[in-house]
N, C-alpha and C. Protein backbone atom coordinates (compact mmCIF):
# COMPACT_ATOMS: atom_id res chain seq x y z
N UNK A 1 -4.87 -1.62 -26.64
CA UNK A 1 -5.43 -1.12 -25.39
C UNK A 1 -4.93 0.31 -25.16
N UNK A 2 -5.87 0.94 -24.89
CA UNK A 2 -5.71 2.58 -24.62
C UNK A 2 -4.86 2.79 -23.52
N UNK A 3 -3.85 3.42 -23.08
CA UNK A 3 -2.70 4.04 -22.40
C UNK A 3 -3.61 4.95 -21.46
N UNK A 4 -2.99 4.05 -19.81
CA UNK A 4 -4.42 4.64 -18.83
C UNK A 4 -3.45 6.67 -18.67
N UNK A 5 -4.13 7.14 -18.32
CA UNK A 5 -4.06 8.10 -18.11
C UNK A 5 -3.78 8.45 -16.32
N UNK A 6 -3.16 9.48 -15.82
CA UNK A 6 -3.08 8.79 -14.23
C UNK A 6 -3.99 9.70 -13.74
N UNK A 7 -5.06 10.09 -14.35
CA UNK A 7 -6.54 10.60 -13.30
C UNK A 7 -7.07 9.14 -13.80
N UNK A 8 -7.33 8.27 -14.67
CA UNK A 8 -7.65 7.11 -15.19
C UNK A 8 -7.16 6.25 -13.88
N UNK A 9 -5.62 6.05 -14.00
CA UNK A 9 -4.85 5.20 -13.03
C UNK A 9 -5.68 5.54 -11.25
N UNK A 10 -5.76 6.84 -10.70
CA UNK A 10 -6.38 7.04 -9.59
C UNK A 10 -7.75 6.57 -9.36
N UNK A 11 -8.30 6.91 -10.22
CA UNK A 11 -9.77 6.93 -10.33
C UNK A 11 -10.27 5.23 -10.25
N UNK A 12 -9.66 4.61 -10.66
CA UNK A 12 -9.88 3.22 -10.67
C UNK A 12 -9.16 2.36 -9.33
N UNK A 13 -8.27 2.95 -9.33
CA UNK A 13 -7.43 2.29 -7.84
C UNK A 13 -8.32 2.72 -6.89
N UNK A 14 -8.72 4.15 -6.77
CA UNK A 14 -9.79 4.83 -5.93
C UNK A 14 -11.40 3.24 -5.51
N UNK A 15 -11.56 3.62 -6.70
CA UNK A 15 -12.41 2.56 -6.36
C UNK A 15 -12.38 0.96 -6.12
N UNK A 16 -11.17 0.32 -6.64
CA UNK A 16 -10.81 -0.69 -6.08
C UNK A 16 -10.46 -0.90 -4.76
N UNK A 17 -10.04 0.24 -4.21
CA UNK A 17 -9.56 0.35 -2.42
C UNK A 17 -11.28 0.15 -1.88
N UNK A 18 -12.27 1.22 -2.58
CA UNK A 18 -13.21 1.54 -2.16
C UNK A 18 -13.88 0.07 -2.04
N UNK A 19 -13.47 -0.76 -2.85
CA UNK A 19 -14.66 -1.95 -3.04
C UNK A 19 -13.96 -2.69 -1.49
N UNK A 20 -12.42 -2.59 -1.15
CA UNK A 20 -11.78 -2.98 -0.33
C UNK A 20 -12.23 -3.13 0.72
N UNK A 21 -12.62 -1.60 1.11
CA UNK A 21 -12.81 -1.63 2.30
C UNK A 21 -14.16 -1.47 2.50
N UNK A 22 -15.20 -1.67 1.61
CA UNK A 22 -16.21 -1.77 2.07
C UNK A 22 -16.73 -3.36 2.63
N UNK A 23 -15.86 -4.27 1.56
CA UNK A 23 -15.78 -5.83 2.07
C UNK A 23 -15.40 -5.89 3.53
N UNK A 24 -14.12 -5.59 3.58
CA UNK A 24 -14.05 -5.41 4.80
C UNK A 24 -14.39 -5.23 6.16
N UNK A 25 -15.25 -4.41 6.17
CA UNK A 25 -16.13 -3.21 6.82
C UNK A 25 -17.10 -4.52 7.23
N UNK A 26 -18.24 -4.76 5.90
CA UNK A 26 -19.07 -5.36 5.85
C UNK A 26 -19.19 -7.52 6.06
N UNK A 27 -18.13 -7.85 5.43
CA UNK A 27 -18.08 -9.27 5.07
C UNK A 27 -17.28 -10.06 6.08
N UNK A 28 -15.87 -9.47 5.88
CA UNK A 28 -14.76 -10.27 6.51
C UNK A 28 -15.02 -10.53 7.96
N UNK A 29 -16.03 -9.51 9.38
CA UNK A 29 -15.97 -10.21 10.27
C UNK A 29 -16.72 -11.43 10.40
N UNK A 30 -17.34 -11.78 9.47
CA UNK A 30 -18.01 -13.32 9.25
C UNK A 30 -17.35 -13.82 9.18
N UNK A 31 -15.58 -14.05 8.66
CA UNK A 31 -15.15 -15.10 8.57
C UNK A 31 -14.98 -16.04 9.20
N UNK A 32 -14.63 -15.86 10.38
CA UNK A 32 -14.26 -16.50 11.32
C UNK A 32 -15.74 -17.09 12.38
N UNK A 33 -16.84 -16.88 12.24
CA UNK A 33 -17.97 -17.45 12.54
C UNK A 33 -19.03 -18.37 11.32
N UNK A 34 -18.83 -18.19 10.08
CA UNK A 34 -19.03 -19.01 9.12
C UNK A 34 -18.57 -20.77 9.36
N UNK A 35 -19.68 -21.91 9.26
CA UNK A 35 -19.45 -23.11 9.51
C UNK A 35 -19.05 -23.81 8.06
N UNK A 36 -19.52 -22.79 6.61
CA UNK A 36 -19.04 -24.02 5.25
C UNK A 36 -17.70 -23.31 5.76
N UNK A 37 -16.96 -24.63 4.83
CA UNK A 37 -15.32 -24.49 4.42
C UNK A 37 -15.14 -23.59 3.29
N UNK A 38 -16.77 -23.61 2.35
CA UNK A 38 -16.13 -23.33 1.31
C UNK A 38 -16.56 -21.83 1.25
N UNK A 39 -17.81 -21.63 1.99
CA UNK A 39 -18.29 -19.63 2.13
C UNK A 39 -17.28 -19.76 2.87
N UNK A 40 -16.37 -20.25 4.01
CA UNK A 40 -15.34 -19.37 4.75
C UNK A 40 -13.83 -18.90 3.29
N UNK A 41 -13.62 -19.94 2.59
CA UNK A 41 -12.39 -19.69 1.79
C UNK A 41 -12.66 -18.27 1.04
N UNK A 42 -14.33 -18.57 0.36
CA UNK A 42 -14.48 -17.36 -0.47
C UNK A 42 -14.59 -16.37 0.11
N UNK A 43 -15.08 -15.86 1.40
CA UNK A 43 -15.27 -14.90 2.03
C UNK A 43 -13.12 -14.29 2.57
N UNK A 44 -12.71 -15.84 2.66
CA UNK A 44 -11.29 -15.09 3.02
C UNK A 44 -10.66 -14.65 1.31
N UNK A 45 -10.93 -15.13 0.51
CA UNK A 45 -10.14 -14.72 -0.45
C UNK A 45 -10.93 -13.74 -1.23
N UNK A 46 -12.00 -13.15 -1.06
CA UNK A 46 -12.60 -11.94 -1.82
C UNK A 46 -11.79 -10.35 -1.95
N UNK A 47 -11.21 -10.27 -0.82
CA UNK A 47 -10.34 -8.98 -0.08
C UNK A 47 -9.08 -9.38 -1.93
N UNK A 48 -8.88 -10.09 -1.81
CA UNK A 48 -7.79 -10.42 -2.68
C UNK A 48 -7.59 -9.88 -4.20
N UNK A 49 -9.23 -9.66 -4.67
CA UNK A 49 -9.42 -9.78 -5.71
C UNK A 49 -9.11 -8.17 -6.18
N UNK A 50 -9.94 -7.04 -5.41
CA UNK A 50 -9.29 -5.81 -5.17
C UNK A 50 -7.71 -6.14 -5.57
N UNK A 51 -7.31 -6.31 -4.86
CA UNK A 51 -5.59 -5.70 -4.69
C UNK A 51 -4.97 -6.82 -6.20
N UNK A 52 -5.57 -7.74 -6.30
CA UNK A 52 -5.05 -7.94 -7.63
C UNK A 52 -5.27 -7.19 -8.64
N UNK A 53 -6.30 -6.28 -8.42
CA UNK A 53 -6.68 -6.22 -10.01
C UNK A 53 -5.81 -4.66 -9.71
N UNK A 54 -5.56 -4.15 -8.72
CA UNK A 54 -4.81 -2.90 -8.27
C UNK A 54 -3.18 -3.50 -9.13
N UNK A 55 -2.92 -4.50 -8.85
CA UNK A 55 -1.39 -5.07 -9.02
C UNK A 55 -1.17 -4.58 -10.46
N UNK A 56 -2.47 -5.29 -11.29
CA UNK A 56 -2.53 -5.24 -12.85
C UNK A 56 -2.68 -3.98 -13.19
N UNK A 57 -3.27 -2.89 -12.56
CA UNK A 57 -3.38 -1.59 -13.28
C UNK A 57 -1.68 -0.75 -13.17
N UNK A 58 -1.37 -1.33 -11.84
CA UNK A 58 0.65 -1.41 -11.58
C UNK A 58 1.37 -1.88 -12.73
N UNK A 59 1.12 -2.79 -13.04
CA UNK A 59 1.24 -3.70 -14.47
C UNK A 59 1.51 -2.40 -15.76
N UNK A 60 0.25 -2.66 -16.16
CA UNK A 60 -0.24 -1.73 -16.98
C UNK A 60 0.29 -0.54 -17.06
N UNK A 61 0.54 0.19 -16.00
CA UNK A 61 1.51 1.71 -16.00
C UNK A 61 2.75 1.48 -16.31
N UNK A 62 3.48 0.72 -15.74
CA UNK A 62 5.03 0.56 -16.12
C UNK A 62 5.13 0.27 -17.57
N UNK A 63 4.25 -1.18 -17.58
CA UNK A 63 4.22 -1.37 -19.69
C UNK A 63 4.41 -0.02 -20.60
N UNK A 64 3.49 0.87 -19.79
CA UNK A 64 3.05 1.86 -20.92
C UNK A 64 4.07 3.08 -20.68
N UNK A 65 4.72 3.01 -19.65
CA UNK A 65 6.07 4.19 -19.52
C UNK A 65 7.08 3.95 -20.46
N UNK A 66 7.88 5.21 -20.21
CA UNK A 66 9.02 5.12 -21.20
C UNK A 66 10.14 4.05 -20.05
N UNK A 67 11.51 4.27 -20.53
CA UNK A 67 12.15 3.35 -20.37
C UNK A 67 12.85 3.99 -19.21
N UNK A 68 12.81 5.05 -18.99
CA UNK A 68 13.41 5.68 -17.89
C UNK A 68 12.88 5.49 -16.18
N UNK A 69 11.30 5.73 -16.90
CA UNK A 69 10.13 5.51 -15.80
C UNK A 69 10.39 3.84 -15.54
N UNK A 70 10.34 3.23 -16.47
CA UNK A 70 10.61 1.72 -16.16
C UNK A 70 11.78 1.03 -15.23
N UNK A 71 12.87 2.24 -15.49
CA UNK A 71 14.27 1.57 -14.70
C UNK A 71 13.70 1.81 -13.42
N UNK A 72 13.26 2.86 -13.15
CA UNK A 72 12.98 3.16 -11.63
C UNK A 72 11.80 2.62 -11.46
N UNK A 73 11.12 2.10 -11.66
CA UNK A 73 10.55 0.82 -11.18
C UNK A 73 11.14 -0.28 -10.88
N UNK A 74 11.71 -1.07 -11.65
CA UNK A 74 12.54 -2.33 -11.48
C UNK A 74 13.65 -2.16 -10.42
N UNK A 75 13.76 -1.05 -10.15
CA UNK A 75 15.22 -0.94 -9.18
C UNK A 75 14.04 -0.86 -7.60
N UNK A 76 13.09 -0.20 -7.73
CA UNK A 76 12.28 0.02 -6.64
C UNK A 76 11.39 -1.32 -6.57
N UNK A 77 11.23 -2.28 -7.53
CA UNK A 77 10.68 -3.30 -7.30
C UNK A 77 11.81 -4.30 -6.74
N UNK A 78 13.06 -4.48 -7.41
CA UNK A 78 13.91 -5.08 -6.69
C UNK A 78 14.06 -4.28 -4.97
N UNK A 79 14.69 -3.85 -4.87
CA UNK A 79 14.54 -2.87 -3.02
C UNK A 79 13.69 -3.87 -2.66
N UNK A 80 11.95 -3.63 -2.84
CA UNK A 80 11.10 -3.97 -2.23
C UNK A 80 11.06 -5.62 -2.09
N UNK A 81 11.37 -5.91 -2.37
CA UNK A 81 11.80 -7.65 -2.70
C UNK A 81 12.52 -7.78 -1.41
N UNK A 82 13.33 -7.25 -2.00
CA UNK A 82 15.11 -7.12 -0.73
C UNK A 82 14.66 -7.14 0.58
N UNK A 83 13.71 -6.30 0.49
CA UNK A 83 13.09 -5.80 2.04
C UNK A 83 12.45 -6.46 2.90
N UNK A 84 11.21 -7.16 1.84
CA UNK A 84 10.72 -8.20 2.60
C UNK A 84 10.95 -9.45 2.61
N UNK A 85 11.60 -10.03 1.44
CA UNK A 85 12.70 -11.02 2.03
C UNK A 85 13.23 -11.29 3.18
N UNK A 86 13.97 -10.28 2.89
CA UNK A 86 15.30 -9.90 4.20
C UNK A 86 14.12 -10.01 5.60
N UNK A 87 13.32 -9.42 5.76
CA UNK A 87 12.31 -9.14 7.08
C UNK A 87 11.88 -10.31 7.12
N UNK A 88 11.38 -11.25 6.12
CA UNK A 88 10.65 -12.40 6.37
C UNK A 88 11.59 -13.82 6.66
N UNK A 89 12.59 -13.39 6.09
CA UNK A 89 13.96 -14.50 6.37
C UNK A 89 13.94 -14.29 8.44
N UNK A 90 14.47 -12.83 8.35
CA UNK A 90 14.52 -12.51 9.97
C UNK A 90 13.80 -13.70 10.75
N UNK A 91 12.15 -13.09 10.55
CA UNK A 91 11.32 -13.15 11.36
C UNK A 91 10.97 -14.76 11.22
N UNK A 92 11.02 -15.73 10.56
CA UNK A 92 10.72 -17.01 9.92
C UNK A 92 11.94 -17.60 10.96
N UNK A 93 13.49 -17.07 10.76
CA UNK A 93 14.17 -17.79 12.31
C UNK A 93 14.02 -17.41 13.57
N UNK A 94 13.03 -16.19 14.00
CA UNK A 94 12.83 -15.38 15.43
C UNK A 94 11.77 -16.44 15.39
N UNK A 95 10.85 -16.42 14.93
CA UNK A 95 9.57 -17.41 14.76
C UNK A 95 10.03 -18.89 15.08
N UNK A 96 10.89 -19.39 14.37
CA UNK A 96 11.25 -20.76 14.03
C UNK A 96 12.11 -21.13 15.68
N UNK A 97 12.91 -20.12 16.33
CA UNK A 97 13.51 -20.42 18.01
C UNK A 97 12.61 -20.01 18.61
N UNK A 98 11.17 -19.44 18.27
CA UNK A 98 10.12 -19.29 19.37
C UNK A 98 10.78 -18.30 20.39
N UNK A 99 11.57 -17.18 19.62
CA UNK A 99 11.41 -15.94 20.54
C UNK A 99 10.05 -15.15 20.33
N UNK A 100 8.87 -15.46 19.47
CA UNK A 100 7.85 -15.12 19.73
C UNK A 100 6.88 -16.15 18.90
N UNK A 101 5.70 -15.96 19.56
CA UNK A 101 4.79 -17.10 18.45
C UNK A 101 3.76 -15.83 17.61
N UNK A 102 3.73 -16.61 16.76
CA UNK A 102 2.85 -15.93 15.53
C UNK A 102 1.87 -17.17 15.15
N UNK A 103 1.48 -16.42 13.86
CA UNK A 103 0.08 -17.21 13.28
C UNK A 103 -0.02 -16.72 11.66
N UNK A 104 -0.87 -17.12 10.88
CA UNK A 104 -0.33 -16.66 9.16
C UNK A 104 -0.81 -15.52 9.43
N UNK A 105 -1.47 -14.93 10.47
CA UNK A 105 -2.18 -13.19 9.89
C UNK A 105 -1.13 -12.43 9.85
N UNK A 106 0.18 -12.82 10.15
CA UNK A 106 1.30 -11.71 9.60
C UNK A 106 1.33 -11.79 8.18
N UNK A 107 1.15 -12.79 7.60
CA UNK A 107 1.43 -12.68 6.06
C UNK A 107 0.74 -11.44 5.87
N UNK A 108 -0.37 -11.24 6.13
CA UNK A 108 -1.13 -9.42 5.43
C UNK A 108 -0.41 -8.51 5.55
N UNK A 109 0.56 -8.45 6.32
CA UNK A 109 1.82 -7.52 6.31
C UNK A 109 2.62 -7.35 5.03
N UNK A 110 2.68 -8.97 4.66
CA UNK A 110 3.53 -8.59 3.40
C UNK A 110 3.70 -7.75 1.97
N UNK A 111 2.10 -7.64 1.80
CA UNK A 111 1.97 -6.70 0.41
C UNK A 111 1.98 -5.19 1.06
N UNK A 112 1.78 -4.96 2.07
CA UNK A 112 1.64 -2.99 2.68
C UNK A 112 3.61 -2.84 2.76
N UNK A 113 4.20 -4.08 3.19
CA UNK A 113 5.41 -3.63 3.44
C UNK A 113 6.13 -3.63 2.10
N UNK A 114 5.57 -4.36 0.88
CA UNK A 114 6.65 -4.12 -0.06
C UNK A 114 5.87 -2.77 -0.96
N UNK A 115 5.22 -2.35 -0.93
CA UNK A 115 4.47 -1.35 -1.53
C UNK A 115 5.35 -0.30 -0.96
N UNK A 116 4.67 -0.19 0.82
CA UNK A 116 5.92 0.83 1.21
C UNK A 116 7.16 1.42 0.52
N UNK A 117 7.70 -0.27 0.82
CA UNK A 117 9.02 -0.08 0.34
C UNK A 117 9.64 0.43 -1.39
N UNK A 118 8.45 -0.51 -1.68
CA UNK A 118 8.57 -0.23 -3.31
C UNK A 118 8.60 1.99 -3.84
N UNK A 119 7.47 2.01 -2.77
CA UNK A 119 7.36 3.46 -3.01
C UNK A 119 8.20 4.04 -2.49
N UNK A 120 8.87 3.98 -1.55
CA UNK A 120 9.54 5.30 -0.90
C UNK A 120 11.06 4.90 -2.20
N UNK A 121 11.07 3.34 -2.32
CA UNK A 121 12.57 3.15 -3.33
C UNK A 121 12.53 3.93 -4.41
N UNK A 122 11.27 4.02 -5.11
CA UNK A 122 10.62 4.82 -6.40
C UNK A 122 11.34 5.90 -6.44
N UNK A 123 10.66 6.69 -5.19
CA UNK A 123 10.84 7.92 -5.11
C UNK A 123 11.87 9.05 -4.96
N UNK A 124 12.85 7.90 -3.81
CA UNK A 124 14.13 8.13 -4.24
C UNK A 124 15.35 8.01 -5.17
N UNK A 125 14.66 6.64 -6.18
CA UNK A 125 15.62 6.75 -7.48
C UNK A 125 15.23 7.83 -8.24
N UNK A 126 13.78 7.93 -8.13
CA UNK A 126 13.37 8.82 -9.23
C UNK A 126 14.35 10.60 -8.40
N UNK A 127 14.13 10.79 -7.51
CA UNK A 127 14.71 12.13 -7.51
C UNK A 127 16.38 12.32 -7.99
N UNK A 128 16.58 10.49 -7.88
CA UNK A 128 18.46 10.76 -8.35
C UNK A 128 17.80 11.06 -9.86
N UNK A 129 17.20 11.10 -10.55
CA UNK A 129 17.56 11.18 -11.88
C UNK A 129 17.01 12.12 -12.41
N UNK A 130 16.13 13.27 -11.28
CA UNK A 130 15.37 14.53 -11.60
C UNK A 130 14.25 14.05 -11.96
N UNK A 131 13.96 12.78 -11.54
CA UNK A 131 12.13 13.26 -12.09
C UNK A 131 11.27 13.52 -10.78
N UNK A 132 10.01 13.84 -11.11
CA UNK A 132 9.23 14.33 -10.38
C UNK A 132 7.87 13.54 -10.15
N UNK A 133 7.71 12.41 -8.92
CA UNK A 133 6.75 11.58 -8.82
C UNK A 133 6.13 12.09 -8.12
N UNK A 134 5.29 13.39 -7.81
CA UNK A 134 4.48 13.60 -6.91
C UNK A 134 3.34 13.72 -8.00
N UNK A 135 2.92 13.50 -9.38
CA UNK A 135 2.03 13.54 -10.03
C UNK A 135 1.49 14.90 -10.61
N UNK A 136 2.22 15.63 -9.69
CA UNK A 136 1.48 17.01 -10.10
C UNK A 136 1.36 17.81 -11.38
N UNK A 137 2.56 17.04 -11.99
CA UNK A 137 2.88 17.66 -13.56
C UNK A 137 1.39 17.05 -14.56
N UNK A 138 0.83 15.79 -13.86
CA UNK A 138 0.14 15.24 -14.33
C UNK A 138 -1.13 15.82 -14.03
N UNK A 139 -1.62 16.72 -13.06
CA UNK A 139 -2.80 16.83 -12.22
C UNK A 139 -3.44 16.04 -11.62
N UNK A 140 -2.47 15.38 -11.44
CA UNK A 140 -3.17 13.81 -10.14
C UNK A 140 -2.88 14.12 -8.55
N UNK A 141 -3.19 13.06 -7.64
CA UNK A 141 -2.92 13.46 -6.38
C UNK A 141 -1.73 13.01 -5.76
N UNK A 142 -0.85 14.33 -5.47
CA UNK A 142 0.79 14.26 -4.92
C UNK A 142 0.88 12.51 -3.91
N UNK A 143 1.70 12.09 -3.57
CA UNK A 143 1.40 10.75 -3.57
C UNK A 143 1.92 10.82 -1.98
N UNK A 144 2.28 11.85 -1.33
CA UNK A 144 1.85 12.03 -0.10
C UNK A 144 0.44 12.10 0.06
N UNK A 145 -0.42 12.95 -0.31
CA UNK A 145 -1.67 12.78 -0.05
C UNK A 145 -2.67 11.52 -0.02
N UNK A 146 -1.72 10.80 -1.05
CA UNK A 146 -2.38 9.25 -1.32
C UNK A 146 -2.65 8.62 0.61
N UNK A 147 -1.09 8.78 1.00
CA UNK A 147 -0.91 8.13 2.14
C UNK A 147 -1.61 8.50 3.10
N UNK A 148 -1.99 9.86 2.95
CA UNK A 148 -3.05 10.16 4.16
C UNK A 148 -3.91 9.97 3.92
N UNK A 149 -4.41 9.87 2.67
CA UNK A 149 -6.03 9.28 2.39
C UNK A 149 -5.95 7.61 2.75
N UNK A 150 -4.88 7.29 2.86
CA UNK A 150 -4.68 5.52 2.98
C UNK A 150 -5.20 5.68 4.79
N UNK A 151 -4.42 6.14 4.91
CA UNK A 151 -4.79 6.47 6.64
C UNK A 151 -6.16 6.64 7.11
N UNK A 152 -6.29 7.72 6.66
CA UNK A 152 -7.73 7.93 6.97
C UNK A 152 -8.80 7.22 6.68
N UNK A 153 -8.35 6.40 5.39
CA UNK A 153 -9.45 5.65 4.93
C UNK A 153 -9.41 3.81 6.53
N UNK A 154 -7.72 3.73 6.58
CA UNK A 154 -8.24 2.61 7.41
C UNK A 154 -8.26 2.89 9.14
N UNK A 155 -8.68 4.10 9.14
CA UNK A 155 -8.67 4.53 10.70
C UNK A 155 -9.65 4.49 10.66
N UNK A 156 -10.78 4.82 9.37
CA UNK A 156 -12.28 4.67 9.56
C UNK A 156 -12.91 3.35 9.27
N UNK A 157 -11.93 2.29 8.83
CA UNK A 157 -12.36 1.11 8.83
C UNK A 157 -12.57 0.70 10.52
N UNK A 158 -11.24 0.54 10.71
CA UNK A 158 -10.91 1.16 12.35
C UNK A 158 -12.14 1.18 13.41
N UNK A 159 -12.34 1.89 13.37
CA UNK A 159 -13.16 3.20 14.11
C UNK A 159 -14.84 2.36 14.03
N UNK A 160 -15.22 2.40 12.77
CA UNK A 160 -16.71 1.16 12.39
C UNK A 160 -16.70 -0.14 12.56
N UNK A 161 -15.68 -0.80 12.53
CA UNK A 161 -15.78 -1.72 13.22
C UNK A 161 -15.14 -2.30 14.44
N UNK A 162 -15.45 -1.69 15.23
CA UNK A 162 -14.26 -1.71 16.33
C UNK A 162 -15.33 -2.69 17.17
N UNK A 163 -16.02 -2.99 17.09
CA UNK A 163 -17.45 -3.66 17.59
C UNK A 163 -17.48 -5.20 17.22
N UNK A 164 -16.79 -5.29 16.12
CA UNK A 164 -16.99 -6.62 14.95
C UNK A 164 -15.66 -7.14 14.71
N UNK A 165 -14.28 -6.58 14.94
CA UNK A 165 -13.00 -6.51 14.73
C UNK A 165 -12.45 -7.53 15.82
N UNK A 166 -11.59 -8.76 16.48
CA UNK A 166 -10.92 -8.83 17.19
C UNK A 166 -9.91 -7.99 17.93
N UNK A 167 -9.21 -8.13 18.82
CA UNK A 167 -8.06 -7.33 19.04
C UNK A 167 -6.51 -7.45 17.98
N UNK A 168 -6.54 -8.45 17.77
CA UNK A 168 -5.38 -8.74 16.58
C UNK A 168 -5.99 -7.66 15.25
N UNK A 169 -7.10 -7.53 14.90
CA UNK A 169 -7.67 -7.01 13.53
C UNK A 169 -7.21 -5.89 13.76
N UNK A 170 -7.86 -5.19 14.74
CA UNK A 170 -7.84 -3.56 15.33
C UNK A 170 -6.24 -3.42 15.73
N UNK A 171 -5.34 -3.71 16.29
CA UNK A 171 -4.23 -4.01 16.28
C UNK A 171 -3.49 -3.66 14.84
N UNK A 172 -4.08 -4.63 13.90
CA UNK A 172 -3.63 -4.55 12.56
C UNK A 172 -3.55 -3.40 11.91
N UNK A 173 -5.13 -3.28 11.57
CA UNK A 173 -5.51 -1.79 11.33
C UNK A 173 -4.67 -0.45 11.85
N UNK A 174 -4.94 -0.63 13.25
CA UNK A 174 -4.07 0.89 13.75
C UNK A 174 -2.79 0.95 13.32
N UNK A 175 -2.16 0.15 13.17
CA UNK A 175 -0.71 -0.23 12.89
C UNK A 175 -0.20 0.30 11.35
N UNK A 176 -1.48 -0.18 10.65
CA UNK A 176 -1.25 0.36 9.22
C UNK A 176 -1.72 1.56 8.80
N UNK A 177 -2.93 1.96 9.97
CA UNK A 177 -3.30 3.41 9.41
C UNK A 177 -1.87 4.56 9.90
N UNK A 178 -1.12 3.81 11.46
CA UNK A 178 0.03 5.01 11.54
C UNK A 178 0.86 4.70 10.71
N UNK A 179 1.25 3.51 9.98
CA UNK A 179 2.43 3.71 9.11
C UNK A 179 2.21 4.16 7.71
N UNK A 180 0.46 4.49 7.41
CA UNK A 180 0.31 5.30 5.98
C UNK A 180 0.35 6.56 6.59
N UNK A 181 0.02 7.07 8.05
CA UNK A 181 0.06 8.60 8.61
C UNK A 181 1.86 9.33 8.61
N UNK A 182 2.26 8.24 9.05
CA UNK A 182 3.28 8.32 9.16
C UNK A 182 4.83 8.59 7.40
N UNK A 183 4.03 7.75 6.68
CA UNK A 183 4.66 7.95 5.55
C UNK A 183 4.03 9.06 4.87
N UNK A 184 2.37 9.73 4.92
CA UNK A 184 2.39 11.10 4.20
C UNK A 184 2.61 12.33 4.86
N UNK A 185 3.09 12.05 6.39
CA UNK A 185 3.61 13.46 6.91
C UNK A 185 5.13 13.45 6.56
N UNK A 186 5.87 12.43 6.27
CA UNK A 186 7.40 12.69 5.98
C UNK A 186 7.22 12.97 4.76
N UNK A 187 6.35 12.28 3.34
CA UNK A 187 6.43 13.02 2.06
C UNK A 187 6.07 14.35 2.07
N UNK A 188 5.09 14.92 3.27
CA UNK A 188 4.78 15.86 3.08
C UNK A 188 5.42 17.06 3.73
N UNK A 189 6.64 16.50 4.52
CA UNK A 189 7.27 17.12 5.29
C UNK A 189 8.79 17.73 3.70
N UNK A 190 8.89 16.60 2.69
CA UNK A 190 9.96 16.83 2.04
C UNK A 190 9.73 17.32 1.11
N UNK A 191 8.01 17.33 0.68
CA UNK A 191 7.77 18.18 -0.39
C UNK A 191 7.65 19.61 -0.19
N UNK A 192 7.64 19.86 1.02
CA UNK A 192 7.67 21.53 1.57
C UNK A 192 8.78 21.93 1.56
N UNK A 193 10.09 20.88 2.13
CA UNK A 193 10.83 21.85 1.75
C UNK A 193 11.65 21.86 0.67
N UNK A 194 11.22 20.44 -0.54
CA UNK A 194 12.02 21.16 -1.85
C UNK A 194 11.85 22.01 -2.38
N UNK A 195 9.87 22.52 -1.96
CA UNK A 195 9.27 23.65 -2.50
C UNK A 195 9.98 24.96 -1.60
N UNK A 196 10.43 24.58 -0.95
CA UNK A 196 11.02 26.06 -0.12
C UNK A 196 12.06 26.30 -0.56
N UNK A 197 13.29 24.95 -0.90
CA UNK A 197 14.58 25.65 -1.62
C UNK A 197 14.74 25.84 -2.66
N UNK A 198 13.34 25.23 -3.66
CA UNK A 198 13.08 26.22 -5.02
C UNK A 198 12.96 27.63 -4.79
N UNK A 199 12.43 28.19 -4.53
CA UNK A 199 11.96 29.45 -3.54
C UNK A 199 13.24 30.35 -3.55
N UNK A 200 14.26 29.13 -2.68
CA UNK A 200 15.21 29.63 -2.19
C UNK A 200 16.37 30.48 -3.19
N UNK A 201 16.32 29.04 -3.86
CA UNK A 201 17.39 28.75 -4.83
C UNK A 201 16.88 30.36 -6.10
N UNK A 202 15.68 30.47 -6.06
CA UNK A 202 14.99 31.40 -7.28
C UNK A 202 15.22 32.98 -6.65
């Protein structure tokens, strides 16, 4: 198997988000008004199939890195473990004494929070060891920018269906479009200024 390339790696995630959220957009507010059991399961588990096959192209990149790129994965995949563990342990006994009630739609939390986590862990092992994950060496897109395109992309999910959405959905949504807004203005806040104390330093 050919060694994806990371305009390859984008370009395909690109469109797997894209198939994402057009389901989304389009399918998922049926779920919950659908009478089979079995169009409701498939309609809830279609969203799924995206982000798996996103997992495997994740897969696929680490396989094909060197061994360096690999440690800092595994150390940023462990973190991200840690993280939501640790959060889901929390919240499973806050839940369990009924200092608040919930319902499973928190589980959708769980893959945005270890990604998060996974990434920002990445990013900071990778700078202990001098490498450089903003892609650029590669001509791909700095991975702050990713996050604001993550944003933007679900503020406009957002935004179109705000008509078709519950308040828990829209809730959801806003929540995740500020914490992808929120994570590419701090990458983009730190990539300015390592670029400034290169500058500096030169």
């Amino acid at each position: 198997m050919a060694r994806l390339t990371p305009r390859q790696y984008q370009r395909y995630t690109l469109l797997a988000m894209s198939g994402y959220v057009g389901f989304m957009l389009l399918a998922w507010p049926m779920v919950r008004t659908v009478d089979s059991t079995l169009l409701k399961v498939l309609l809830a588990l279609v969203p799924v199939v995206p982000m798996l096959y996103v997992i495997g192209l994740m897969a696929r990149r680490i396989l094909d890195a060197d061994e360096l790129e690999q440690r800092t994965h595994l150390v940023a995949l462990g973190a991200a473990t840690a993280v939501v563990g640790g959060l889901s342990l929390v919240g499973g006994f806050l839940a369990a004494a009924q200092v608040f009630k919930t319902d499973g739609a928190i589980l959708i939390w769980v893959f945005p929070v270890m990604m998060l986590s996974y990434g920002v862990t990445r990013w900071w092992v990778g700078r202990r060891y001098g490498m450089s994950l903003s892609c650029e060496d590669d001509r791909g897109m700095p991975i702050a920018w990713r996050f604001l395109l993550a944003a933007v992309a679900t503020a406009a999910i957002a935004w179109l269906g705000r008509h078709r959405f519950d308040d828990m959905g829209l809730g959801l949504l806003c929540g995740m479009s500020a914490a992808f807004l929120s994570a590419g203005v701090v990458l983009s806040w730190m990539r300015w200024r390592a670029r400034r104390g290169g500058r500096g330093a030169a």
